[in-house]
PDB file of N, CA and C in Angstrom:
ATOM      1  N   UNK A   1      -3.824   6.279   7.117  1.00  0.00           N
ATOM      2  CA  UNK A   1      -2.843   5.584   6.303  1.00  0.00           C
ATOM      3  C   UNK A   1      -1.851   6.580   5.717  1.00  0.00           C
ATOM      4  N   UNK A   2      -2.177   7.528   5.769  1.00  0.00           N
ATOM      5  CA  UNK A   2      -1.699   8.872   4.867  1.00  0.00           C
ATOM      6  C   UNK A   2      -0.932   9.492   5.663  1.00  0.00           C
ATOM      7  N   UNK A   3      -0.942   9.453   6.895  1.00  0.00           N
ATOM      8  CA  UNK A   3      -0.427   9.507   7.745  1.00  0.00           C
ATOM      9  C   UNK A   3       0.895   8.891   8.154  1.00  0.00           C
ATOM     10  N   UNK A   4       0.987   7.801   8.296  1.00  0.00           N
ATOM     11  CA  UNK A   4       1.707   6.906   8.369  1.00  0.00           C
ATOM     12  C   UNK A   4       2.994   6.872   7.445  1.00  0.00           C
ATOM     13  N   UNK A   5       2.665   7.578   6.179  1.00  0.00           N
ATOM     14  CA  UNK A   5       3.657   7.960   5.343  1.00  0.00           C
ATOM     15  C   UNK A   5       3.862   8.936   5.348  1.00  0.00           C
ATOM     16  N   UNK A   6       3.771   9.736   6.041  1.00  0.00           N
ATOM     17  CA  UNK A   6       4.235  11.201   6.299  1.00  0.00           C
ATOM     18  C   UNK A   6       4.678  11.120   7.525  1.00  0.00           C
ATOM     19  N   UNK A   7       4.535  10.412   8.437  1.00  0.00           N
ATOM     20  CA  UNK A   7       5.732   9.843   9.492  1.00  0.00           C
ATOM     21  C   UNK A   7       7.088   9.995   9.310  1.00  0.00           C
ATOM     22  N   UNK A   8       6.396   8.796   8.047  1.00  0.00           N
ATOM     23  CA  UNK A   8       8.072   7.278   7.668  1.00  0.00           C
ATOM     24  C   UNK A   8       8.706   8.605   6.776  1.00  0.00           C
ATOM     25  N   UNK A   9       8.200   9.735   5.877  1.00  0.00           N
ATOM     26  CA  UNK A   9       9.342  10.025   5.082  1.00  0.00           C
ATOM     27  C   UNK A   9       9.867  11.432   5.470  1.00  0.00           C
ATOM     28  N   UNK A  10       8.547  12.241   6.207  1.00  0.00           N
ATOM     29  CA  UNK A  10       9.399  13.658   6.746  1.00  0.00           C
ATOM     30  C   UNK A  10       9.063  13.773   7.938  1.00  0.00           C
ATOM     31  N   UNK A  11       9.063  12.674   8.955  1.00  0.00           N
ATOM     32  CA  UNK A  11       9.292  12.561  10.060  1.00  0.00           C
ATOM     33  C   UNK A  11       7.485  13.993  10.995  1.00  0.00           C
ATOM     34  N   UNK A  12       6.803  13.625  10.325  1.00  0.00           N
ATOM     35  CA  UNK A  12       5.677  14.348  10.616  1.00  0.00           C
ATOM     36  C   UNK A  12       4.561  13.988  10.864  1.00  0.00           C
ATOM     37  N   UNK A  13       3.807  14.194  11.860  1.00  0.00           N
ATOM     38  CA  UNK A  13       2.499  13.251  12.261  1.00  0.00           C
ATOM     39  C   UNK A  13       1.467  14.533  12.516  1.00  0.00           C
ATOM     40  N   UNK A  14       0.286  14.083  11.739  1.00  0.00           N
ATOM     41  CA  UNK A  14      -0.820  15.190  12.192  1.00  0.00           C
ATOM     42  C   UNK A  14      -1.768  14.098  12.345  1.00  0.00           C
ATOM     43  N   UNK A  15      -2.253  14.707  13.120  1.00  0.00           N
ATOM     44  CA  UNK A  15      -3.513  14.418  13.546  1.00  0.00           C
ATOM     45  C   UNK A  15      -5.098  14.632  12.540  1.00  0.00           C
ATOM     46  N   UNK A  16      -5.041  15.706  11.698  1.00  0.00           N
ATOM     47  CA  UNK A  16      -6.068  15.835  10.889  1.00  0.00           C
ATOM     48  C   UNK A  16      -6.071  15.507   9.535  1.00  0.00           C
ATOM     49  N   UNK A  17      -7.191  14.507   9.081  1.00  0.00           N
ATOM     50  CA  UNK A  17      -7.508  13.956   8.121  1.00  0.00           C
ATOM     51  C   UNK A  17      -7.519  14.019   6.877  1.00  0.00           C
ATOM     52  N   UNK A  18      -7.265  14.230   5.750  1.00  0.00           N
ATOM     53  CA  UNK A  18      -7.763  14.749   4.666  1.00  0.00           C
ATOM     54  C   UNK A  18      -6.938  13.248   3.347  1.00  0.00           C
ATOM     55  N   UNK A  19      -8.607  12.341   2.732  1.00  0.00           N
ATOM     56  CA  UNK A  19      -8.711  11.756   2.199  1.00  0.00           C
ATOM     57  C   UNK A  19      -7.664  11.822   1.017  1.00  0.00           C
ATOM     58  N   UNK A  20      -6.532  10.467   0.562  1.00  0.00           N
ATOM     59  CA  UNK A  20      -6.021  10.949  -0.475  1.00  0.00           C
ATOM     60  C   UNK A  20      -6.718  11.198  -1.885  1.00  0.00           C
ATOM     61  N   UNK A  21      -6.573  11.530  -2.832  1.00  0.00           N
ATOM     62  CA  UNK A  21      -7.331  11.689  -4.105  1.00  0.00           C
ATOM     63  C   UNK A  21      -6.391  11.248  -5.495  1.00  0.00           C
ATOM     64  N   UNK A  22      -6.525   9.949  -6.085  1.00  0.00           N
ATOM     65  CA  UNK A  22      -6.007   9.482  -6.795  1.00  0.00           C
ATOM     66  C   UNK A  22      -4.620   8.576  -6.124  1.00  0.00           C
ATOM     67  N   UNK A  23      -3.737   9.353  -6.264  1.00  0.00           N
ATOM     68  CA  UNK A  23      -2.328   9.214  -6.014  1.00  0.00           C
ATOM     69  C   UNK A  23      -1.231  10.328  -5.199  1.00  0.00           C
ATOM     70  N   UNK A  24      -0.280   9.968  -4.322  1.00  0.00           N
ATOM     71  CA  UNK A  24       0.503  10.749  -3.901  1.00  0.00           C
ATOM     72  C   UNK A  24       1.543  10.080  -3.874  1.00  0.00           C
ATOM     73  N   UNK A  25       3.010  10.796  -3.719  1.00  0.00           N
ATOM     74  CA  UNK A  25       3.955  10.034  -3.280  1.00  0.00           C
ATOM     75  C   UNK A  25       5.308  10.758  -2.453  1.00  0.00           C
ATOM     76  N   UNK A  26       5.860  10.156  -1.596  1.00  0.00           N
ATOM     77  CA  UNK A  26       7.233  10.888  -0.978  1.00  0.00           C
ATOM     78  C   UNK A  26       8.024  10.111  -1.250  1.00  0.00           C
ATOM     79  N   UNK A  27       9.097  10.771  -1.073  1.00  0.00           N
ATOM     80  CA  UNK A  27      10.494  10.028  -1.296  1.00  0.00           C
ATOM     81  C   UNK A  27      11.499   9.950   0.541  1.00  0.00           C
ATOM     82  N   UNK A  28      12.308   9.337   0.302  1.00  0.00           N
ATOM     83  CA  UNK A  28      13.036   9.236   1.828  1.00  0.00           C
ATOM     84  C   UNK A  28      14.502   8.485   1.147  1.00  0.00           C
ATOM     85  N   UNK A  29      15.549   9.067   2.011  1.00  0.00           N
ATOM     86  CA  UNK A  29      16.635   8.642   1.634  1.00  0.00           C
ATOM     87  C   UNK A  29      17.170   8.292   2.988  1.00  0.00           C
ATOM     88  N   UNK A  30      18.022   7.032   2.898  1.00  0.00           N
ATOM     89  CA  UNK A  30      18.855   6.990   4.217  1.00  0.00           C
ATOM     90  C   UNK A  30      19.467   6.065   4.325  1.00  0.00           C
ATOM     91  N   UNK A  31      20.425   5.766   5.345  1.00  0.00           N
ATOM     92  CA  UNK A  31      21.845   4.831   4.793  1.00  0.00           C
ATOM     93  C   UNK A  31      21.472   3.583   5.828  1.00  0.00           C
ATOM     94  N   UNK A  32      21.870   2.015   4.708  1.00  0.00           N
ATOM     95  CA  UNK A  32      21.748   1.119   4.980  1.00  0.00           C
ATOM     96  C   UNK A  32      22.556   0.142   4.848  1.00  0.00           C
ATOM     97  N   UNK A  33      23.099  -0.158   6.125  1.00  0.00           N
ATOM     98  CA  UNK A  33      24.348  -1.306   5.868  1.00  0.00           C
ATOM     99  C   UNK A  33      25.742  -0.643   5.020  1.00  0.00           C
ATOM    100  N   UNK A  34      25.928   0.736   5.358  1.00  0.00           N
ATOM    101  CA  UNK A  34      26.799   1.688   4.445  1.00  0.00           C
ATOM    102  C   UNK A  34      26.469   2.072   3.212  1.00  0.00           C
ATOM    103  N   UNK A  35      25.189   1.291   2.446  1.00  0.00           N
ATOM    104  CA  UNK A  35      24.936   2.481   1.103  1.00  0.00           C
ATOM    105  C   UNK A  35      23.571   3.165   1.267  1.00  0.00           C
ATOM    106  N   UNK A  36      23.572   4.133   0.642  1.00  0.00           N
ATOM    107  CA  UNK A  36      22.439   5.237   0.542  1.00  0.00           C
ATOM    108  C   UNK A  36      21.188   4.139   0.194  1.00  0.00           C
ATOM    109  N   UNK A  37      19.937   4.513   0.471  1.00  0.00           N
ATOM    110  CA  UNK A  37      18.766   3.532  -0.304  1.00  0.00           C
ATOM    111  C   UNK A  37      17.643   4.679  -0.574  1.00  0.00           C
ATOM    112  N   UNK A  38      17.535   4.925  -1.630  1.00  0.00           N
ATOM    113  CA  UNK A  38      16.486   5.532  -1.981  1.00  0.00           C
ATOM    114  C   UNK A  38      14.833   5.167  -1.800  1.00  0.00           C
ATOM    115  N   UNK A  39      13.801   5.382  -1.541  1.00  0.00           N
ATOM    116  CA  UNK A  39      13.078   4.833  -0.874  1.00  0.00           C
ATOM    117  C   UNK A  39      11.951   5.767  -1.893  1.00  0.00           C
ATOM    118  N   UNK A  40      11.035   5.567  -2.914  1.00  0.00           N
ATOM    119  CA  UNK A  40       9.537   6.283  -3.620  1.00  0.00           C
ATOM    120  C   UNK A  40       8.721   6.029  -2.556  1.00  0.00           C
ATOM    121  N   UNK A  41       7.834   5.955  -2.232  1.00  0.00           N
ATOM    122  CA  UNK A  41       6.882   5.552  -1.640  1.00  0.00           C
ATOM    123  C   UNK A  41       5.228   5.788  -1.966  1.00  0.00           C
ATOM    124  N   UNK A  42       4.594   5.324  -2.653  1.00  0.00           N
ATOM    125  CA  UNK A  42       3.147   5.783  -3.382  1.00  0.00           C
ATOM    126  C   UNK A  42       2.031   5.551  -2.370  1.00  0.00           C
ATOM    127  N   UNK A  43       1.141   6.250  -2.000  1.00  0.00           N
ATOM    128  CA  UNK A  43      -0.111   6.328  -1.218  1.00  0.00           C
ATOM    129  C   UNK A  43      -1.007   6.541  -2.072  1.00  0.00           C
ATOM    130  N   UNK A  44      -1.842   5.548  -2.403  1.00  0.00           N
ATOM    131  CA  UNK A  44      -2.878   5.345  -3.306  1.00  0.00           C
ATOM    132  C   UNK A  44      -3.849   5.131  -2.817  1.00  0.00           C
ATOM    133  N   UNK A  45      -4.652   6.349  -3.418  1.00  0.00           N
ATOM    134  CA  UNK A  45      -6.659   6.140  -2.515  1.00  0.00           C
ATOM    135  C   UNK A  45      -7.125   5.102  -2.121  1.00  0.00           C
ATOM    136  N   UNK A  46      -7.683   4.607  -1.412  1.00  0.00           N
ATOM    137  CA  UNK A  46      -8.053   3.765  -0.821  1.00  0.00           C
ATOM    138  C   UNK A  46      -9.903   3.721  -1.324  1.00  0.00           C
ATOM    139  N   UNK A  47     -10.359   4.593  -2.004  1.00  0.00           N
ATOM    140  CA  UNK A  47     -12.109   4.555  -2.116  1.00  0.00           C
ATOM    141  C   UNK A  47     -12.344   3.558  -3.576  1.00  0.00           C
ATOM    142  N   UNK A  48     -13.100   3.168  -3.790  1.00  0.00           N
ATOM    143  CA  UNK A  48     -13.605   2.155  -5.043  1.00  0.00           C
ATOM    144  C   UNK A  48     -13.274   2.864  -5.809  1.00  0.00           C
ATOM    145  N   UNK A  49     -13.372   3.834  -6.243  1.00  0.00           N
ATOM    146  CA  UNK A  49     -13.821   4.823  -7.870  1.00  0.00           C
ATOM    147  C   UNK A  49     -12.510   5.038  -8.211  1.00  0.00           C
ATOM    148  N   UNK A  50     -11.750   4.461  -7.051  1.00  0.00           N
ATOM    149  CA  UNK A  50     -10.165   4.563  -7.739  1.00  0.00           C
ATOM    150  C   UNK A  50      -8.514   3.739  -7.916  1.00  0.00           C
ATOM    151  N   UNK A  51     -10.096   2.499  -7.983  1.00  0.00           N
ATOM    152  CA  UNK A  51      -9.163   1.063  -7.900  1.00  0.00           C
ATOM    153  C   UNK A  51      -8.905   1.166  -9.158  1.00  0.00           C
ATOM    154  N   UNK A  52      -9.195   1.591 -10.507  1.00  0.00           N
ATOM    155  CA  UNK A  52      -8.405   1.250 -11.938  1.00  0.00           C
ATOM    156  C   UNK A  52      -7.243   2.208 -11.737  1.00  0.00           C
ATOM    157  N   UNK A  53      -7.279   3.404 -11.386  1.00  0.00           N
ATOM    158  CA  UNK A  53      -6.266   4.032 -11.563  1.00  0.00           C
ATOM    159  C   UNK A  53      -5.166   3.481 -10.416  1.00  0.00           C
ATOM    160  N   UNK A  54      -5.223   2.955  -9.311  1.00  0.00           N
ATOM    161  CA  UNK A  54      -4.550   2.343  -8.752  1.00  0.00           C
ATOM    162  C   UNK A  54      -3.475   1.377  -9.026  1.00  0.00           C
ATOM    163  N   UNK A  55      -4.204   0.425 -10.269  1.00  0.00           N
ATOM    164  CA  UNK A  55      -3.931  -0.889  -9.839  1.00  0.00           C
ATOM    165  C   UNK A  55      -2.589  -0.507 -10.844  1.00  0.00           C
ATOM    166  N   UNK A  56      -2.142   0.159 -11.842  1.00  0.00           N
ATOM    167  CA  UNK A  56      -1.489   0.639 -12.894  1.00  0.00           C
ATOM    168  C   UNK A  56      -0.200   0.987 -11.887  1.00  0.00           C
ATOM    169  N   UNK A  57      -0.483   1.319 -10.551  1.00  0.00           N
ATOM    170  CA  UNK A  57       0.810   1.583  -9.671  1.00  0.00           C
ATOM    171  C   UNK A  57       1.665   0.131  -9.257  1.00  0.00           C
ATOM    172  N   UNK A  58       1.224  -0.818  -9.517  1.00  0.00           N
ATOM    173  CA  UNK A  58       1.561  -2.301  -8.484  1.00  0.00           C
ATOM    174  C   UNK A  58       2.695  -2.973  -9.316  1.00  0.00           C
ATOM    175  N   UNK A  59       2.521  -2.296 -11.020  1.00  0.00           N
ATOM    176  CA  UNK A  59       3.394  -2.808 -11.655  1.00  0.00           C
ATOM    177  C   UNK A  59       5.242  -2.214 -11.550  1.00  0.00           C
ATOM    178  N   UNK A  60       5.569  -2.896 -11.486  1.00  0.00           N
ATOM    179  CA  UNK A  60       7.106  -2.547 -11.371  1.00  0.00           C
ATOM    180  C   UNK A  60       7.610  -2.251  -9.630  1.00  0.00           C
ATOM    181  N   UNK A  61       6.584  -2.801  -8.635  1.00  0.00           N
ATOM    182  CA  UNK A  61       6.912  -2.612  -7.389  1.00  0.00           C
ATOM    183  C   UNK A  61       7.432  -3.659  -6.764  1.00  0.00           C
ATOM    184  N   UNK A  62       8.527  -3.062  -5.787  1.00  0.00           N
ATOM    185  CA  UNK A  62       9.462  -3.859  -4.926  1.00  0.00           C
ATOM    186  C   UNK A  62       8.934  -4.392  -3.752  1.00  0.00           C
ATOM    187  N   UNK A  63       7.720  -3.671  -3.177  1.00  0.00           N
ATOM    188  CA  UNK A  63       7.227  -3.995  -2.243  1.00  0.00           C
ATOM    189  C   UNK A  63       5.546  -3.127  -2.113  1.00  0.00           C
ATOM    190  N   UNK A  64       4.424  -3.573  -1.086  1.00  0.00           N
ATOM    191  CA  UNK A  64       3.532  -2.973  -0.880  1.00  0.00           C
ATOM    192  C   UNK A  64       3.412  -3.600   0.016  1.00  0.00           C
ATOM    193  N   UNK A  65       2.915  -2.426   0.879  1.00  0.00           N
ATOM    194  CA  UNK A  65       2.134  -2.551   2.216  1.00  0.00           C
ATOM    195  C   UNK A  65       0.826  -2.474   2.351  1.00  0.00           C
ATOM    196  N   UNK A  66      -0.239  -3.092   2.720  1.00  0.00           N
ATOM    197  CA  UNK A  66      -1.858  -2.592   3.256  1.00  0.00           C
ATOM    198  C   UNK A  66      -1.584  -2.384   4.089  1.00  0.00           C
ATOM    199  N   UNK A  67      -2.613  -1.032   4.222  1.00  0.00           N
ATOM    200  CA  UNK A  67      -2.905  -0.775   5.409  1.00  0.00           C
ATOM    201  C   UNK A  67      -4.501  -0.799   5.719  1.00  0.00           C
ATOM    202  N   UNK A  68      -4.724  -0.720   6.910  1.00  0.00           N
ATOM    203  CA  UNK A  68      -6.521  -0.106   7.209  1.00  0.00           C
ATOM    204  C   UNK A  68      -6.257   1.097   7.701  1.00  0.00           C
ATOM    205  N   UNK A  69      -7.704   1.620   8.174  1.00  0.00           N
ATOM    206  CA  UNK A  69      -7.864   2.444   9.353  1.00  0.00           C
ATOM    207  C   UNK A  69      -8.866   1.638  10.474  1.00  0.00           C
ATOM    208  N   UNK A  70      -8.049   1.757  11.828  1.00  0.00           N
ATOM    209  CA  UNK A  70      -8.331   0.942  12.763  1.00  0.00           C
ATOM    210  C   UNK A  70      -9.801   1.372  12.969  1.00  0.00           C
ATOM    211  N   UNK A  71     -10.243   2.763  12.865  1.00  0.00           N
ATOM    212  CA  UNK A  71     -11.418   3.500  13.329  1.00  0.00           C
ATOM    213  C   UNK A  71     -12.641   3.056  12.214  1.00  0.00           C
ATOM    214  N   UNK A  72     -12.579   2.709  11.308  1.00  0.00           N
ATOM    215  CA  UNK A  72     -13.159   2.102   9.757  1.00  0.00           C
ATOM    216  C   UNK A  72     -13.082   0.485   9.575  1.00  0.00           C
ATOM    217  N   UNK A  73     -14.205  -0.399  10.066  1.00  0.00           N
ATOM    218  CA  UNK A  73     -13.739  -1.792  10.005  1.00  0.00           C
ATOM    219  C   UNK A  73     -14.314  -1.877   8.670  1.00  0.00           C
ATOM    220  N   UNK A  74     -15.157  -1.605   7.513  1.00  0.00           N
ATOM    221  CA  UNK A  74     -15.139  -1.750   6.466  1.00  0.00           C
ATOM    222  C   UNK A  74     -13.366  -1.768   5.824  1.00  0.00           C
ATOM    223  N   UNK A  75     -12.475  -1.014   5.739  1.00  0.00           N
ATOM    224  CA  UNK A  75     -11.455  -0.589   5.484  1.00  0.00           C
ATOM    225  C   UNK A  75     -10.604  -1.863   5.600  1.00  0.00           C
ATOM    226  N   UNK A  76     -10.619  -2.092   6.825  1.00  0.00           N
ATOM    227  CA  UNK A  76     -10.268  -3.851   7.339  1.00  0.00           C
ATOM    228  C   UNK A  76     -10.962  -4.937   6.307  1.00  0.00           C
ATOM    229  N   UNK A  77     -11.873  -4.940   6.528  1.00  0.00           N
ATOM    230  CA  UNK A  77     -12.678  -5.937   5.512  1.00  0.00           C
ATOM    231  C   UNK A  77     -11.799  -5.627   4.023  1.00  0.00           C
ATOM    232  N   UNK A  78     -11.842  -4.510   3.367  1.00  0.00           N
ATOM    233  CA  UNK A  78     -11.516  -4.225   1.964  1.00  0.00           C
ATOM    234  C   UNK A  78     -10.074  -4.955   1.234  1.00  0.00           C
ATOM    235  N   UNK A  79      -9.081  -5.260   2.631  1.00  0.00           N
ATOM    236  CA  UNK A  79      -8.336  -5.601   2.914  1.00  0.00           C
ATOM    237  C   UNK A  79      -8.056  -6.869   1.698  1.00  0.00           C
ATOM    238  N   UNK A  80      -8.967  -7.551   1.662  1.00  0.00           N
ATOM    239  CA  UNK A  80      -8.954  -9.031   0.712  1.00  0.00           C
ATOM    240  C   UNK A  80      -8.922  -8.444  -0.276  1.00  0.00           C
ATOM    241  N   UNK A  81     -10.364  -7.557  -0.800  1.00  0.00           N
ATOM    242  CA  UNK A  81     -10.421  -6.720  -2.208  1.00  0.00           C
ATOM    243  C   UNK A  81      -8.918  -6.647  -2.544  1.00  0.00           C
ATOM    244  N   UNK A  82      -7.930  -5.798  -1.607  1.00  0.00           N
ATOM    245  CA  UNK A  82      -6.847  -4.729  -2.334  1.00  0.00           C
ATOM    246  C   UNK A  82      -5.920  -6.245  -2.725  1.00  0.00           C
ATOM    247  N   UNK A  83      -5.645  -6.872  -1.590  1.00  0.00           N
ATOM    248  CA  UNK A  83      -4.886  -7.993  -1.864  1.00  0.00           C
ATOM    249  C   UNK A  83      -5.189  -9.306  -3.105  1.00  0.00           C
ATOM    250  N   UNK A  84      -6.600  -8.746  -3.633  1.00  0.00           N
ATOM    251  CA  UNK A  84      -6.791  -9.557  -4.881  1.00  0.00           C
ATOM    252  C   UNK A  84      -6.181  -9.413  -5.753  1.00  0.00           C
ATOM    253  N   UNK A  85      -6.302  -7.533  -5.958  1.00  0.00           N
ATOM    254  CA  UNK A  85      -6.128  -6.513  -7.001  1.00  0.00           C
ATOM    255  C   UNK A  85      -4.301  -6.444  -6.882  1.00  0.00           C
ATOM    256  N   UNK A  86      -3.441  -6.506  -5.656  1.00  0.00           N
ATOM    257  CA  UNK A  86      -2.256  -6.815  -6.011  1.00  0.00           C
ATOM    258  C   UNK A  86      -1.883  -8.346  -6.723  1.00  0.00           C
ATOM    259  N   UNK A  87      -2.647  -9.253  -6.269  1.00  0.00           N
ATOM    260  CA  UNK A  87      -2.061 -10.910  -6.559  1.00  0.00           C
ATOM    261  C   UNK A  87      -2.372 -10.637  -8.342  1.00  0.00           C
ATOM    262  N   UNK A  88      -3.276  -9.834  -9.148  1.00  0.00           N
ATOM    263  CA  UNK A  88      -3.668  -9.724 -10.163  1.00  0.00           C
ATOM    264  C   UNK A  88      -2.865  -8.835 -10.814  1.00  0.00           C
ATOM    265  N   UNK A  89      -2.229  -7.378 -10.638  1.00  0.00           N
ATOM    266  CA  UNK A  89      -1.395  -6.749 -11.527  1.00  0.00           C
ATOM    267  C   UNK A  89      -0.134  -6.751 -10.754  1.00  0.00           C
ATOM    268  N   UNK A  90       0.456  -6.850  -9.329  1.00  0.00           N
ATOM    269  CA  UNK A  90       1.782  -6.966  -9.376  1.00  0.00           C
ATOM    270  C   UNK A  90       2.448  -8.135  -9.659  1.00  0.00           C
ATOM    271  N   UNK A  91       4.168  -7.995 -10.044  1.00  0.00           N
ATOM    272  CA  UNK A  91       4.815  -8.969 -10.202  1.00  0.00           C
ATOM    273  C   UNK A  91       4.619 -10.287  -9.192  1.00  0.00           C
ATOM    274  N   UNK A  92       4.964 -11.475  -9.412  1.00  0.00           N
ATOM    275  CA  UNK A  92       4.812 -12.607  -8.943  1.00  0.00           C
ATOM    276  C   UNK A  92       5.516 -12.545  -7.320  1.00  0.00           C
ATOM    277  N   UNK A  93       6.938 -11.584  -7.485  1.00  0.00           N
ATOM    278  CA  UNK A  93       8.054 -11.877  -6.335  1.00  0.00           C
ATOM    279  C   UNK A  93       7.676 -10.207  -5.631  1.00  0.00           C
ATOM    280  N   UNK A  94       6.745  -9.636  -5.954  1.00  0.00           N
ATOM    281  CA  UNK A  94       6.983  -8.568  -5.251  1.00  0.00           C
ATOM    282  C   UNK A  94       6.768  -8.877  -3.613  1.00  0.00           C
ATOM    283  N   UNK A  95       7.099  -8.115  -2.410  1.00  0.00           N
ATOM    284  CA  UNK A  95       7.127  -8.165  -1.004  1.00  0.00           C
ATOM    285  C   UNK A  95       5.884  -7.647  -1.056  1.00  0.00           C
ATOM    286  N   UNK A  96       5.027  -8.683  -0.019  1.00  0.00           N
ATOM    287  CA  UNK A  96       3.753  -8.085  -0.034  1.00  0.00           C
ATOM    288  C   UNK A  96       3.737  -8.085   1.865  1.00  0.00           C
ATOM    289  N   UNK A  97       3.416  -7.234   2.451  1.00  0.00           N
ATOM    290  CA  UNK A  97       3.359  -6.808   4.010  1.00  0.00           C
ATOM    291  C   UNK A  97       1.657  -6.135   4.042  1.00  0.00           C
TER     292      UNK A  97
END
């Protein structure tokens, strides 16, 4: 998953693993329809012990994505969990993907 955002913001793909811990985030800038769009982007742990500190991120967001890991079907399953925990602290209209 961590991955995946290090794709989308500095155009970089590795192959080797390393679990996020708490919180991370990149930024990405790039032009849309002629104006600049600034783009935060937060990657938030994915393990239990760090769903409170998580959920404190959902507020004030424009959008969130789940993801899994295809190789981890627990991860898949958890899937409902995270999407509870957004329907519960993000805004009503946020984009949920």
């Amino acid at each position: 998953k961590s991955s995946l955002l290090l794709r989308f913001s500095d155009q970089i793909f590795s192959e080797s693993f390393l679990p996020t811990i708490g919180v991370d985030f990149r930024i990405r800038t790039f032009d849309m329809q002629g104006k600049s769009v600034k783009m935060q982007i937060w990657d938030t742990a994915g393990q239990e012990r760090f769903k409170t500190i998580t959920a404190s991120y959902y507020k004030g967001a424009h959008g969130i994505i789940l993801t899994y890991d295809i190789t981890d079907k627990q991860s898949f399953k958890d899937i409902e969990n995270w999407l509870a925990e957004v329907e519960k602290h993000a805004s009503e209209n946020v984009v949920r993907l």
